[in-house]
C-alpha atoms as a PDB file:
ATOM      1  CA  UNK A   1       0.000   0.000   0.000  1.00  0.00           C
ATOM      2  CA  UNK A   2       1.143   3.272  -0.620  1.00  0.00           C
ATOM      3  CA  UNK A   3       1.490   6.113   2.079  1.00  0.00           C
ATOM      4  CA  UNK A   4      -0.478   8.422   0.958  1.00  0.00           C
ATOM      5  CA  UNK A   5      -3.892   6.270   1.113  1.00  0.00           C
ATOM      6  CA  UNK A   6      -2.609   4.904   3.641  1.00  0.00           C
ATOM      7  CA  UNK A   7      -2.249   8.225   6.107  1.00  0.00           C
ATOM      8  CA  UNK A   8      -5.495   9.299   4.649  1.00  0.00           C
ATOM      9  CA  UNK A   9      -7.033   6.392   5.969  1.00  0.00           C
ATOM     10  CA  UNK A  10      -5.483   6.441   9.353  1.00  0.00           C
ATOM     11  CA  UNK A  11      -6.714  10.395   9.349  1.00  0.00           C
ATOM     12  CA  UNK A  12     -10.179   9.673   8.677  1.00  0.00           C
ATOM     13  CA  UNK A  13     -10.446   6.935  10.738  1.00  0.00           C
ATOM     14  CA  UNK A  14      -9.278   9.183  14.062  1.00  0.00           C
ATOM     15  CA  UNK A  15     -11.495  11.501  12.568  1.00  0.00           C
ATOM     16  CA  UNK A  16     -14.699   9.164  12.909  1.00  0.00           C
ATOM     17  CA  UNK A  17     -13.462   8.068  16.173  1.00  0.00           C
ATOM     18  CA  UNK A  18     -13.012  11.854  17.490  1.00  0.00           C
ATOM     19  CA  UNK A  19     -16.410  12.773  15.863  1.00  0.00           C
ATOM     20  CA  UNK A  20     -18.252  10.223  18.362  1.00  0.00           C
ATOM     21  CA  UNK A  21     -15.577  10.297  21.390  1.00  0.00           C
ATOM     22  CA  UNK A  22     -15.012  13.759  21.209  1.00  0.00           C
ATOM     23  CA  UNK A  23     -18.221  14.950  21.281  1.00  0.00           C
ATOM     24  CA  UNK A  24     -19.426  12.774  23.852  1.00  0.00           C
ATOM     25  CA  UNK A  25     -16.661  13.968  26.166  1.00  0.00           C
ATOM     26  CA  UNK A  26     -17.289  17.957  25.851  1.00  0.00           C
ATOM     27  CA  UNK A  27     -20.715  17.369  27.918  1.00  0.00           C
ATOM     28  CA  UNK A  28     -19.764  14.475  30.040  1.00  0.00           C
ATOM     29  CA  UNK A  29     -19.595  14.563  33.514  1.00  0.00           C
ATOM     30  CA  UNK A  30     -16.210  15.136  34.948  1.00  0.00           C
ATOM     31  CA  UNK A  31     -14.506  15.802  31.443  1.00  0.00           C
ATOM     32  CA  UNK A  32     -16.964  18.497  30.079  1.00  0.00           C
ATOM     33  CA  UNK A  33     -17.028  20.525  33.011  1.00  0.00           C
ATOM     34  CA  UNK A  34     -17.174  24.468  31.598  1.00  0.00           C
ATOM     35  CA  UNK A  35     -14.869  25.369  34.745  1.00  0.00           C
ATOM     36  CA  UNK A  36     -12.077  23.394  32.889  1.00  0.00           C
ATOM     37  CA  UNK A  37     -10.634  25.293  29.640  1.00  0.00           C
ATOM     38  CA  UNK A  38     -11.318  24.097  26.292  1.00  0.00           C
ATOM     39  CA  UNK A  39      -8.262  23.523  24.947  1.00  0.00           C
ATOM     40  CA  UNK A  40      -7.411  21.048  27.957  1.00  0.00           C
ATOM     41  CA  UNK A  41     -10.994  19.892  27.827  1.00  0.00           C
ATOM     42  CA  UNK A  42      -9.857  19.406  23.664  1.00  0.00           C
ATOM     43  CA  UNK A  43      -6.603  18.164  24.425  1.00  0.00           C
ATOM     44  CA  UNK A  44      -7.730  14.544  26.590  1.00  0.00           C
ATOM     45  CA  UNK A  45     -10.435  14.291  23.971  1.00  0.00           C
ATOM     46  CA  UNK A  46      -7.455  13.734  21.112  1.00  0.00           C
ATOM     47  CA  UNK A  47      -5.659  11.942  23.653  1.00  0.00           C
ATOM     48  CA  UNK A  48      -8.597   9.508  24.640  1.00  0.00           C
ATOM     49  CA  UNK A  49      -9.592   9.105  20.858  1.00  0.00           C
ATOM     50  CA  UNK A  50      -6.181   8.186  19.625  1.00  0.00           C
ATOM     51  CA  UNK A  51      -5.717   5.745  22.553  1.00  0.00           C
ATOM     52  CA  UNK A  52      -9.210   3.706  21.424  1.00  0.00           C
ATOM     53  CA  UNK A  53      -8.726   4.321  17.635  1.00  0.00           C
ATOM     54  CA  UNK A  54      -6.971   0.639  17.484  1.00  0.00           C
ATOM     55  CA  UNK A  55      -9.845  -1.091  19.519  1.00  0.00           C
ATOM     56  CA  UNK A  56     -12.394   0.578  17.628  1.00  0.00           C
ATOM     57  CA  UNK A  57     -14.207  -1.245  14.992  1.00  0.00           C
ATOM     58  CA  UNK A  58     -13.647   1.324  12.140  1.00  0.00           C
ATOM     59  CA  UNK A  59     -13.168   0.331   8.665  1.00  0.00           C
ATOM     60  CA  UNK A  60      -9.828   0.861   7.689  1.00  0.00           C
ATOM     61  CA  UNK A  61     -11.189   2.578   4.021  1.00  0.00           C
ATOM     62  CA  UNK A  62     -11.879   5.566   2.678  1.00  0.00           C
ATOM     63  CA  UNK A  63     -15.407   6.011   1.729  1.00  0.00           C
ATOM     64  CA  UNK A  64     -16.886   5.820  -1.762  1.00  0.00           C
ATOM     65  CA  UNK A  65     -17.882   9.622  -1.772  1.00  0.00           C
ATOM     66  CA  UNK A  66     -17.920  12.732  -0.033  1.00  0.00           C
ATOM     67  CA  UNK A  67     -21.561  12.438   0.767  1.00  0.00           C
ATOM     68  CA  UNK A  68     -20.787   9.367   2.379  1.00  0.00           C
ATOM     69  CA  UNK A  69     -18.199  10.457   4.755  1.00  0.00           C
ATOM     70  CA  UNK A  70     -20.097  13.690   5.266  1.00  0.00           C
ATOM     71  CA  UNK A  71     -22.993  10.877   6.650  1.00  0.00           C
ATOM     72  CA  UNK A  72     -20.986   8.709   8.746  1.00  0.00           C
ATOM     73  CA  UNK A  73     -19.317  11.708  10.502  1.00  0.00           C
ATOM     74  CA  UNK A  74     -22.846  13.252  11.118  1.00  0.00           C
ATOM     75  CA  UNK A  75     -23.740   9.971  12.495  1.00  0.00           C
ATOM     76  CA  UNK A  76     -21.011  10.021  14.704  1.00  0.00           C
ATOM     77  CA  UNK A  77     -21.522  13.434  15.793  1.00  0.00           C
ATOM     78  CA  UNK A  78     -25.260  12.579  16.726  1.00  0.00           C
ATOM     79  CA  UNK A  79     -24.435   9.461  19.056  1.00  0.00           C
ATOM     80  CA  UNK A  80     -21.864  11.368  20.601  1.00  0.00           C
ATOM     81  CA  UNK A  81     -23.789  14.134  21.443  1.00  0.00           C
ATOM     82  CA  UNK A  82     -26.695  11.650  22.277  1.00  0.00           C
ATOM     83  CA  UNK A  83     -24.222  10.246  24.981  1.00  0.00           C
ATOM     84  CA  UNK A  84     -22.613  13.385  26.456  1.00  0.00           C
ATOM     85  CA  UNK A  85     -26.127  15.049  27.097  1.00  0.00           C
ATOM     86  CA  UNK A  86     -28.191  12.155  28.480  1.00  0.00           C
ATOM     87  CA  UNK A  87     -24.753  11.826  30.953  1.00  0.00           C
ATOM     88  CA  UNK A  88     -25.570  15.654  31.774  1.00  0.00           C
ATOM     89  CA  UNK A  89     -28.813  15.407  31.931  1.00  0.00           C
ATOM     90  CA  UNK A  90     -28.349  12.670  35.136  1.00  0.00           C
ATOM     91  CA  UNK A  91     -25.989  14.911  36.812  1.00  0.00           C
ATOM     92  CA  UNK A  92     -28.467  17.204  36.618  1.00  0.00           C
ATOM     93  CA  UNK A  93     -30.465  15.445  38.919  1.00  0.00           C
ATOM     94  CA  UNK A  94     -28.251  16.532  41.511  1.00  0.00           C
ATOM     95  CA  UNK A  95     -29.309  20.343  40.338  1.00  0.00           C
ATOM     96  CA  UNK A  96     -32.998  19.780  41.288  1.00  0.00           C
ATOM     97  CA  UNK A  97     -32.202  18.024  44.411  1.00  0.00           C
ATOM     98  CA  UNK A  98     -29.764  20.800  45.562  1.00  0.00           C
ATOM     99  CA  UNK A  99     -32.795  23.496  44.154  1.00  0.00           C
ATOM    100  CA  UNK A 100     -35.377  21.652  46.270  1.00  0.00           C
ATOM    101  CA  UNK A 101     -33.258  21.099  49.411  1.00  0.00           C
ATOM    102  CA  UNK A 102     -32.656  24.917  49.590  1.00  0.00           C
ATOM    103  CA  UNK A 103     -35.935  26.113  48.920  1.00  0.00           C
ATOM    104  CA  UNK A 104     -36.741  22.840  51.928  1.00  0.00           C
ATOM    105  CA  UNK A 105     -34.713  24.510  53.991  1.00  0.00           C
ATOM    106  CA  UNK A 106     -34.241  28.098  53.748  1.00  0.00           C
ATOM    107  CA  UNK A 107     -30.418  28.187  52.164  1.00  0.00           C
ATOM    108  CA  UNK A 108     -31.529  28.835  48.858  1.00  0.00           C
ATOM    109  CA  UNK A 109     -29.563  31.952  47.356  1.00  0.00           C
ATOM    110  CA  UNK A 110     -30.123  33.181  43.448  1.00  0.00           C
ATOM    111  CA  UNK A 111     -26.601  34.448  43.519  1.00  0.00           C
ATOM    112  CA  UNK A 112     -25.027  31.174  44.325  1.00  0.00           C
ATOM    113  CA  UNK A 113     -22.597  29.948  41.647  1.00  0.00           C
ATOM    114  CA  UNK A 114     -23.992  27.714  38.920  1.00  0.00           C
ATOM    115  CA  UNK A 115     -21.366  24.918  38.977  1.00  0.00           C
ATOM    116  CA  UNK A 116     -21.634  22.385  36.095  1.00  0.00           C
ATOM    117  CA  UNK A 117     -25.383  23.377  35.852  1.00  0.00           C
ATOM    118  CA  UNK A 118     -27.806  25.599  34.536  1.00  0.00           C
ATOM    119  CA  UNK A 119     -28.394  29.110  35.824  1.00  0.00           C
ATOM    120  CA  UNK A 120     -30.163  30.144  39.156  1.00  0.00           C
ATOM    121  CA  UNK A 121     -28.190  26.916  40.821  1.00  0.00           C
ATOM    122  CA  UNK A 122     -28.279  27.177  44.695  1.00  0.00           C
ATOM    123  CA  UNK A 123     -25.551  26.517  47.308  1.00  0.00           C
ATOM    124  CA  UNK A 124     -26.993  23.050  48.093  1.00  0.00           C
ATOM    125  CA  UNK A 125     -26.689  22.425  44.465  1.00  0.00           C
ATOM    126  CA  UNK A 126     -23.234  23.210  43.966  1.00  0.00           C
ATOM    127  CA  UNK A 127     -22.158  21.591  46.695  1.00  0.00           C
ATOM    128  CA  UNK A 128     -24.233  17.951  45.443  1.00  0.00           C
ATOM    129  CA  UNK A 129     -22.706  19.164  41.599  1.00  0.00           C
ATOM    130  CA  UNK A 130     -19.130  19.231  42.592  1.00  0.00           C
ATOM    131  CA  UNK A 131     -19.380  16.569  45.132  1.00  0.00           C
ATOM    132  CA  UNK A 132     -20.635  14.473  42.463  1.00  0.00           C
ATOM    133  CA  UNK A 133     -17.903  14.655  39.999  1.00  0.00           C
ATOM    134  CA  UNK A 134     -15.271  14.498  42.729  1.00  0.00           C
ATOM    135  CA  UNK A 135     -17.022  11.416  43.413  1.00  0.00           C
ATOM    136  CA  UNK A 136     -16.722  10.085  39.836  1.00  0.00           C
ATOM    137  CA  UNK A 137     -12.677  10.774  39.966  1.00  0.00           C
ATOM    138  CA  UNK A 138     -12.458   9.231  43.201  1.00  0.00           C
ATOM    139  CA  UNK A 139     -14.659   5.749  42.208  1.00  0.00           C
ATOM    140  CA  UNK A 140     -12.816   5.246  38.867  1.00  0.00           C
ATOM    141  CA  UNK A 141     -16.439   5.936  37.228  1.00  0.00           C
ATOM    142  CA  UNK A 142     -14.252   7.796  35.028  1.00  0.00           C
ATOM    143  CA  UNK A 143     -12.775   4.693  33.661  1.00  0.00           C
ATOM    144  CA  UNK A 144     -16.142   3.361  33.080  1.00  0.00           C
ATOM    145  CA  UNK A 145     -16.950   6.217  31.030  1.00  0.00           C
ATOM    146  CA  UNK A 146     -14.226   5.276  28.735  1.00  0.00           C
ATOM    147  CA  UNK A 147     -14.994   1.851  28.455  1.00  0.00           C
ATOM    148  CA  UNK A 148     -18.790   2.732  27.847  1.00  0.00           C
ATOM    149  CA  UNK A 149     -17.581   5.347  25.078  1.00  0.00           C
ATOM    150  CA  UNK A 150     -15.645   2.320  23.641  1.00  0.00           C
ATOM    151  CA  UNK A 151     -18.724  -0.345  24.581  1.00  0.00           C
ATOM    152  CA  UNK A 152     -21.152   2.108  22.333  1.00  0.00           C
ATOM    153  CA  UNK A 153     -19.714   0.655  19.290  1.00  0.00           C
ATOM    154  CA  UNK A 154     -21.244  -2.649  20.363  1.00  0.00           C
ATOM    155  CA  UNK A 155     -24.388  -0.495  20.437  1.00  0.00           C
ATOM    156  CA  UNK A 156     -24.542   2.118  17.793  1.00  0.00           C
ATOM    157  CA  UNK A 157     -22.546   0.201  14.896  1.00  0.00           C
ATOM    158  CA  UNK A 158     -20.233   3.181  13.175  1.00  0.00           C
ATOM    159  CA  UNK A 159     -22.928   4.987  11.247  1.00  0.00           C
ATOM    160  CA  UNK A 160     -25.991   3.352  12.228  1.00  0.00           C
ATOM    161  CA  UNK A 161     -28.698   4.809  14.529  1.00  0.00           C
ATOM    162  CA  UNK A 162     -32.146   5.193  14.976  1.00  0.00           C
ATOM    163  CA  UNK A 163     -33.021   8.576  15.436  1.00  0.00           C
ATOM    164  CA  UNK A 164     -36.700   7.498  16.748  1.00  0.00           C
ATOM    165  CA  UNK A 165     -34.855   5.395  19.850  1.00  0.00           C
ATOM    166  CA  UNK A 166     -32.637   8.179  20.572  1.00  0.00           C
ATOM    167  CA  UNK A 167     -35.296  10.650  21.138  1.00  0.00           C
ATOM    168  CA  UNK A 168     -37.109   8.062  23.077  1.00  0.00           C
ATOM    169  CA  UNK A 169     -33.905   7.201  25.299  1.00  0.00           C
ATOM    170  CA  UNK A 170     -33.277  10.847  26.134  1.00  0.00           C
ATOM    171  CA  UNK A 171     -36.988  11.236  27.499  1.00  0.00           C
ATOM    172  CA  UNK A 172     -36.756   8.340  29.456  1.00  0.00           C
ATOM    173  CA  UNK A 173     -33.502   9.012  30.907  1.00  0.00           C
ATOM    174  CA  UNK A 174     -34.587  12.703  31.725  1.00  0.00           C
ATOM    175  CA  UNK A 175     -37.782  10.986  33.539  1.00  0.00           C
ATOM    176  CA  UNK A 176     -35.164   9.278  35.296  1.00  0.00           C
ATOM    177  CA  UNK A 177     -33.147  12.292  36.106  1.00  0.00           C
ATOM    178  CA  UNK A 178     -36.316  13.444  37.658  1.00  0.00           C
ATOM    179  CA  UNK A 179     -36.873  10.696  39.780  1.00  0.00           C
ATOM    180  CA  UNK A 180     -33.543  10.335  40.820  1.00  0.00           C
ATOM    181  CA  UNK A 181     -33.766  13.949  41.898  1.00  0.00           C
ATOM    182  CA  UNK A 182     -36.809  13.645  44.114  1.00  0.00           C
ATOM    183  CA  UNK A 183     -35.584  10.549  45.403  1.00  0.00           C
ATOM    184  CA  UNK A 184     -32.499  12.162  46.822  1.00  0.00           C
ATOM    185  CA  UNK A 185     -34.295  15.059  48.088  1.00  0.00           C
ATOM    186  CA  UNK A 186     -37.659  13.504  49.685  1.00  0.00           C
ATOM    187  CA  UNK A 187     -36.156  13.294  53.209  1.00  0.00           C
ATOM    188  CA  UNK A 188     -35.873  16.735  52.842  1.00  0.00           C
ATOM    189  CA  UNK A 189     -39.735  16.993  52.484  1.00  0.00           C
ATOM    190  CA  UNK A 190     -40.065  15.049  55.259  1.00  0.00           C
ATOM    191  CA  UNK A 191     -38.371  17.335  57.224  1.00  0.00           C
ATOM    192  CA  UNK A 192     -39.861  20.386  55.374  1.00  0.00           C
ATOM    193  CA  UNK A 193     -43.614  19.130  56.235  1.00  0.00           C
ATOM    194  CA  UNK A 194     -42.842  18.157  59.746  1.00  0.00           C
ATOM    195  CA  UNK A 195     -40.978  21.443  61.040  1.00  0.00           C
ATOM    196  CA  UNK A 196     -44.016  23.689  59.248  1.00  0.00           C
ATOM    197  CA  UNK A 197     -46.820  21.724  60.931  1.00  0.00           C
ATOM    198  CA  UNK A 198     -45.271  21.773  64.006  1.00  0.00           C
ATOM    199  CA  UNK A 199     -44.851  25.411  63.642  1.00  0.00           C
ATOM    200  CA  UNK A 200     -48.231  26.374  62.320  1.00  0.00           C
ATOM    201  CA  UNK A 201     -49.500  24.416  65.677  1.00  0.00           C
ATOM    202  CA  UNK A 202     -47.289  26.095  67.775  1.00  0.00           C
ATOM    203  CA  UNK A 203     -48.466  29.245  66.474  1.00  0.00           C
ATOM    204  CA  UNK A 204     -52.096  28.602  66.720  1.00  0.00           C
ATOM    205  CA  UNK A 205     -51.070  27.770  70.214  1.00  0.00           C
ATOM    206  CA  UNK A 206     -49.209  30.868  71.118  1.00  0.00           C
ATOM    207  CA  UNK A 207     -50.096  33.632  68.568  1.00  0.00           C
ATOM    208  CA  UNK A 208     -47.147  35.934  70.021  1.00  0.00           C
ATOM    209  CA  UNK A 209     -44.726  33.312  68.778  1.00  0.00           C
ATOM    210  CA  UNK A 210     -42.473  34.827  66.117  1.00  0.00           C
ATOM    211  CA  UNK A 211     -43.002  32.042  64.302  1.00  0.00           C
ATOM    212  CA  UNK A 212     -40.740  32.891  60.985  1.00  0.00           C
ATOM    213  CA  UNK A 213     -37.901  33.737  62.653  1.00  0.00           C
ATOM    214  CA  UNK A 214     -37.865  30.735  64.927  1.00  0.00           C
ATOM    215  CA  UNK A 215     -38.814  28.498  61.862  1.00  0.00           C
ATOM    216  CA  UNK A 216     -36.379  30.019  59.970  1.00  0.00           C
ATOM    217  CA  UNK A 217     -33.554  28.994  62.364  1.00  0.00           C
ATOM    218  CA  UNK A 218     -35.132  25.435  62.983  1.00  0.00           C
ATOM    219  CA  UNK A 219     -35.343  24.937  58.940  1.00  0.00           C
ATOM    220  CA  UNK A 220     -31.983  25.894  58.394  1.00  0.00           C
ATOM    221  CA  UNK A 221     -30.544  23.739  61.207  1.00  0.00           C
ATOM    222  CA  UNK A 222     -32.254  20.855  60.868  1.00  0.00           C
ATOM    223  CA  UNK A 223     -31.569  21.398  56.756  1.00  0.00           C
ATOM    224  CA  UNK A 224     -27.793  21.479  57.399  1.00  0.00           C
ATOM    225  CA  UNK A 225     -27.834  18.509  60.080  1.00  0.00           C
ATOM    226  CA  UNK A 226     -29.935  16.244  57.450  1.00  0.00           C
ATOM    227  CA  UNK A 227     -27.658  17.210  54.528  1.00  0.00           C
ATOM    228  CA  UNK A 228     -24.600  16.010  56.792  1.00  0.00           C
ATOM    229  CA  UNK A 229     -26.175  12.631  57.723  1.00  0.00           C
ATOM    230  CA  UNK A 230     -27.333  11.999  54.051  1.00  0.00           C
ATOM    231  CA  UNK A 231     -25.205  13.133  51.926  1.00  0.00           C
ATOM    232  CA  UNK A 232     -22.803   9.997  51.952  1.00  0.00           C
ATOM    233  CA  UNK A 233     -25.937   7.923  50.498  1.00  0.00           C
ATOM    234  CA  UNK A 234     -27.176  10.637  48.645  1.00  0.00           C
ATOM    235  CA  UNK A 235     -24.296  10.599  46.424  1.00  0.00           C
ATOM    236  CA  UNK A 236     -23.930   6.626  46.563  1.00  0.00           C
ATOM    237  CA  UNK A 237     -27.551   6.524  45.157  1.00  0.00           C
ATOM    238  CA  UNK A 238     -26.444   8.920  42.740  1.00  0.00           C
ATOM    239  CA  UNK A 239     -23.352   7.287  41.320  1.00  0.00           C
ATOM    240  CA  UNK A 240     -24.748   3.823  41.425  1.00  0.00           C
ATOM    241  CA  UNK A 241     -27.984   4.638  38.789  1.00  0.00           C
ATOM    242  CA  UNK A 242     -25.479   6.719  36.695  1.00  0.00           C
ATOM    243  CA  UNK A 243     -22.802   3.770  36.310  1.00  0.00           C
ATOM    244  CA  UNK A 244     -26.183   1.360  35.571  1.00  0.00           C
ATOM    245  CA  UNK A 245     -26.979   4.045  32.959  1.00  0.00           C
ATOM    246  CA  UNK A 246     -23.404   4.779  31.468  1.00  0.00           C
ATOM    247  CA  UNK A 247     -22.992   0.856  31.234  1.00  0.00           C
ATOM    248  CA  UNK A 248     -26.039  -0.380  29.544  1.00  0.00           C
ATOM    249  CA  UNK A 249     -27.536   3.514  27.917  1.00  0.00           C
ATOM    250  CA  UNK A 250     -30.743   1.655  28.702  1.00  0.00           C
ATOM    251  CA  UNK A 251     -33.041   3.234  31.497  1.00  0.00           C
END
């Protein structure tokens, strides 16, 4: 073989690898985090695609015409954006939990900083956002993540994909995003319904009661004790549905 096809090959080949891999890992948890620069962010994203290029089940070929490789990179493109969202959309889980446990408990603030989610994110949310993908460094889920990128192939053959079972996996993995969210947050309304009864008796009882302030102190307290107690299996729950999800991309 001569060199020339041959490097053009090898080019397009990283380039259909890189169009899937790539993609996937600008929006997935822990690599896709906007607090780390691009060009880093770019940099592992070469570096992770050239590593799998050999195990990768691309055809070592050039394709018949422009139109096709325009296709089969578009393809590529479209799974690994597929992948990289639904992953985000599952951390964001962690968002609404951290939204409803401030609101729950009186430490919501709208100037909070909106780590790794969308805007209006509350303390309690960042903290649950950035535990999270600490969480995924410290567990190796990161490693899983690159198997599962390199698994997908086993799933979505190089330029095959249903567009109709994509759009259906991404609603039912936000409906699990949801769930998970509530989930993680019900003892939280526990607490929230508890401490308000008992307060609206208490004020019925003794109508000179300053009942906000007091409640206020009693939400925030008891909000803070909870969220030390529970956050340990709050994040387990957490990390255990996303490696089911990032293993199987089946919810």
């Amino acid at each position: 073989m001569a060199i020339e096809p041959f490097i053009s090959t090898l080019f397009f080949s990283f380039f259909v690898v890189f169009a899937r891999i790539g993609t996937a890992l600008m929006f997935m948890p822990g690599f896709g985090e906007v607090q780390i620069p691009v060009r880093p962010r770019l940099s592992l994203a070469v570096l992770i695609s050239l590593s799998l290029l050999p195990l990768t089940p691309i055809a070592s070929a050039l394709p018949d015409s422009a139109v096709t490789a325009v296709f089969l990179l578009g393809a590529e493109v479209l799974i690994g954006l597929w992948i990289g969202l639904c992953a985000r959309i599952l951390l964001s889980a962690l968002q609404f939990a951290g939204f409803q446990v401030g609101q729950v408990s009186g430490l919501a603030n709208a100037f909070g900083p909106s780590f790794g989610s969308f805007e209006g994110a509350t303390m309690v949310a960042t903290l649950l956002l950035m535990s999270a993908v600490t969480m995924i460094f410290v567990t190796d889920t990161h490693h899983l993540i690159i198997r599962a990128l390199l698994a997908s192939y086993q799933v979505f053959p190089p330029g095959q994909f249903v567009l109709a079972d994509l759009a259906d996996q991404i609603l039912r993995v936000a409906s699990a995003s949801l769930y998970i969210g509530t989930a993680i947050a019900a003892p939280f309304f526990v607490m929230g319904v508890i401490l308000n009864l008992g307060m609206g008796l208490a004020n019925r009882m003794m109508p000179q009661l300053p009942v906000f302030f007091v409640a206020a102190s009693l939400l925030i307290g008891a909000g803070l004790l909870i969220l030390a107690i529970a956050l340990p299996a709050m994040l387990d729950y957490f990390l255990v549905r996303f490696q089911e999800w990032i293993m199987g991309f089946r919810i």
